[in-house]
C-alpha atoms as a PDB file:
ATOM      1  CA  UNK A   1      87.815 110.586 116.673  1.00  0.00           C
ATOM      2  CA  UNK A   2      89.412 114.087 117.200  1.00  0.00           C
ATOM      3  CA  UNK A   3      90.023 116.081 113.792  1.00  0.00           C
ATOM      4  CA  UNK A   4      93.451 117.645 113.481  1.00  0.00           C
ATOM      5  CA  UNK A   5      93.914 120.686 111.658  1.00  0.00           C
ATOM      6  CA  UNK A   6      98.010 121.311 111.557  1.00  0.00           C
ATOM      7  CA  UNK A   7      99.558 123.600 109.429  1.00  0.00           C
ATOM      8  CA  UNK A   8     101.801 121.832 107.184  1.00  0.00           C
ATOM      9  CA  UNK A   9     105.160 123.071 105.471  1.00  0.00           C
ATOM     10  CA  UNK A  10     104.147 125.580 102.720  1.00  0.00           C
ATOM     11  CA  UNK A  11     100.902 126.137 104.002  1.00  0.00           C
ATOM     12  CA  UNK A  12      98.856 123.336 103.297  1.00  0.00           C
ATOM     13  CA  UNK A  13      96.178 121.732 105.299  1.00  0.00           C
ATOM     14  CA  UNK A  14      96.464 118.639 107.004  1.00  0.00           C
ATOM     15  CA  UNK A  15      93.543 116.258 108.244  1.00  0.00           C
ATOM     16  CA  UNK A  16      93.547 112.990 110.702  1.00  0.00           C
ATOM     17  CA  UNK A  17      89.883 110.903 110.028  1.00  0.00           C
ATOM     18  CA  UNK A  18      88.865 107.590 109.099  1.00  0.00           C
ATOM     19  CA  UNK A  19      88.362 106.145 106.026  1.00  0.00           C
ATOM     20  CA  UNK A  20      84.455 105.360 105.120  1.00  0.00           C
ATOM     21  CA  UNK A  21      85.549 103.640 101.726  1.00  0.00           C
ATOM     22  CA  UNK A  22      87.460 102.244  99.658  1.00  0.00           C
ATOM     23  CA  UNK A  23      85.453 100.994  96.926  1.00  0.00           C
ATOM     24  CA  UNK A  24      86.893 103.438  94.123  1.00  0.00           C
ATOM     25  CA  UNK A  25      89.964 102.378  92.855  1.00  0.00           C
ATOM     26  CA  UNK A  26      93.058 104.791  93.337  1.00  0.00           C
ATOM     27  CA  UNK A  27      90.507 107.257  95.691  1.00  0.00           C
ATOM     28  CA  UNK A  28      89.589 106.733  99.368  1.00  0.00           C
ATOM     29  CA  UNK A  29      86.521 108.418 101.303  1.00  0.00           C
ATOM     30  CA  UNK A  30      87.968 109.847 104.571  1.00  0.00           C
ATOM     31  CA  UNK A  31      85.034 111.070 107.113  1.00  0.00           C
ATOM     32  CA  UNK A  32      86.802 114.703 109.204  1.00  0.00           C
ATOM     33  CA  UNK A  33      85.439 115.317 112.374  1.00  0.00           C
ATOM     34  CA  UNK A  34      85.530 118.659 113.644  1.00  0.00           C
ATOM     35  CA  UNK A  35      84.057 120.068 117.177  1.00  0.00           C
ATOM     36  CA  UNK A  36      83.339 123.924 117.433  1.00  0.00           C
ATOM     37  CA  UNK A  37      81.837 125.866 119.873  1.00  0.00           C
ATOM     38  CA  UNK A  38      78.125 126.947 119.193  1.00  0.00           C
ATOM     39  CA  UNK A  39      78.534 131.000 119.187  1.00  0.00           C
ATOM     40  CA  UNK A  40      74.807 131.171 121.576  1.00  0.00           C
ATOM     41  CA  UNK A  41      74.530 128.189 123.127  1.00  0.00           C
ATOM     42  CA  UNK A  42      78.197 127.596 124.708  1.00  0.00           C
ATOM     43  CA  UNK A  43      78.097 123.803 123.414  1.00  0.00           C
ATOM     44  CA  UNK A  44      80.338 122.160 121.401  1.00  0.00           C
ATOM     45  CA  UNK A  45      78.777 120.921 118.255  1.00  0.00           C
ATOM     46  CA  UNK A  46      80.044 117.666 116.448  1.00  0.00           C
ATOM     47  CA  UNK A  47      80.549 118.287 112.367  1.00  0.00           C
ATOM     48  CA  UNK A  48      81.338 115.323 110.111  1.00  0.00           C
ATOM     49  CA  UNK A  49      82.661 116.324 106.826  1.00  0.00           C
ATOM     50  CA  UNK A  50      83.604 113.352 104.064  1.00  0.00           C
ATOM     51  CA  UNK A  51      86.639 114.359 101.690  1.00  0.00           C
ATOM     52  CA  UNK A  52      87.357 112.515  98.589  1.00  0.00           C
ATOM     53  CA  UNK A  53      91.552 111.827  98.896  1.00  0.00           C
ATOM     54  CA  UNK A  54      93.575 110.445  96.250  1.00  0.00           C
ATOM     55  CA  UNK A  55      95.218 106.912  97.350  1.00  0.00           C
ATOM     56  CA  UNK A  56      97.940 105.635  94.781  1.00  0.00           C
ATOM     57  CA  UNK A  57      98.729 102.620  96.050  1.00  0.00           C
ATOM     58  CA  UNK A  58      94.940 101.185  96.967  1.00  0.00           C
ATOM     59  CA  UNK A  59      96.943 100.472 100.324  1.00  0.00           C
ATOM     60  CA  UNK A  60      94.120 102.482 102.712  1.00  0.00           C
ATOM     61  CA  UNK A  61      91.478  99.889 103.990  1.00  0.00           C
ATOM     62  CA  UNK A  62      88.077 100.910 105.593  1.00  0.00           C
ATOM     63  CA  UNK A  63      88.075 101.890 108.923  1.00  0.00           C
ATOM     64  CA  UNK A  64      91.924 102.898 108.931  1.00  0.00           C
ATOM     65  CA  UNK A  65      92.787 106.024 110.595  1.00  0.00           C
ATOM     66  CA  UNK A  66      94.551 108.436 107.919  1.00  0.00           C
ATOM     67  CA  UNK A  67      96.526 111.590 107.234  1.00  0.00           C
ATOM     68  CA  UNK A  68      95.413 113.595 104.370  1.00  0.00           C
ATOM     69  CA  UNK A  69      97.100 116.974 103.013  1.00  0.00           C
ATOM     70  CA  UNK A  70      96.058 119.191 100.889  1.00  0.00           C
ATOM     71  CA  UNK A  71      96.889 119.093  96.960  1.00  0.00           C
ATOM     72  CA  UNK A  72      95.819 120.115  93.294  1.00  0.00           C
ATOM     73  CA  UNK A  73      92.761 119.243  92.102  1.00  0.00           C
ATOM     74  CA  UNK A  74      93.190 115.311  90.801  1.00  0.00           C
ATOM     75  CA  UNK A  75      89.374 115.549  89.518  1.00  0.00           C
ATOM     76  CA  UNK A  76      86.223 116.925  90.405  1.00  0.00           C
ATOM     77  CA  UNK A  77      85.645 116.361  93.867  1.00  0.00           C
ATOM     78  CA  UNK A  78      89.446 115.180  94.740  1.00  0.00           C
ATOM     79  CA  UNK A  79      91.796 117.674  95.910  1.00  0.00           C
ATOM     80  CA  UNK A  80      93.589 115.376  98.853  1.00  0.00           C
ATOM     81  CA  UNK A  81      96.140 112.681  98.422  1.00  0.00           C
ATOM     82  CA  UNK A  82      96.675 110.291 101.468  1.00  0.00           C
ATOM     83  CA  UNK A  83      99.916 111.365 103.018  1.00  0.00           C
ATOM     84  CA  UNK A  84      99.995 108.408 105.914  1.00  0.00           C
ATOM     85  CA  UNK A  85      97.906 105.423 107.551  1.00  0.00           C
ATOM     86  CA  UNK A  86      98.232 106.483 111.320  1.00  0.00           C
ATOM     87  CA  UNK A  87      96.530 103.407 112.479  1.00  0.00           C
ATOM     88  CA  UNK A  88      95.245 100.161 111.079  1.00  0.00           C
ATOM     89  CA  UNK A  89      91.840  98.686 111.454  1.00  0.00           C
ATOM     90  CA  UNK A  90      91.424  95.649 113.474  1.00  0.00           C
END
């Protein structure tokens, strides 16, 4: 469940998660999981963060592993669109 952060052409930001829903229509919930290093206690420190991503065709199931990018702001709380399914849920 490594996050990817990759710069994308014209500077956007690109993540790799897993979806955690699918229950809106056209909109997918894609938990991001980052690891940093704690800056006093030298551990590395697990961070989930859920981003609301725009999914046109309703093709993203739950569990999927996705690519997101970066985008205008669709609504309120969506400013990702789902750029690829990387892998399928079994």
């Amino acid at each position: 469940m490594a996050e990817q952060l990759v710069k994308a052409n014209k500077g956007k930001k690109e993540f790799v998660g897993f979806v955690k829903s699918d229950k809106m229509n056209k909109t997918i919930v894609v938990a991001v999981e980052t690891t940093t290093l704690h800056p006093l206690y030298k551990k590395y420190v697990r961070r989930i963060k859920k981003v609301k991503a725009h999914d046109e065709a309703n093709e993203a199931k739950s569990g999927d592993r996705v690519r997101v990018v970066e985008c205008r702001p669709i609504s309120k709380e969506k400013c990702w669109k789902l750029a690829a399914i990387v892998e399928r849920a079994q």
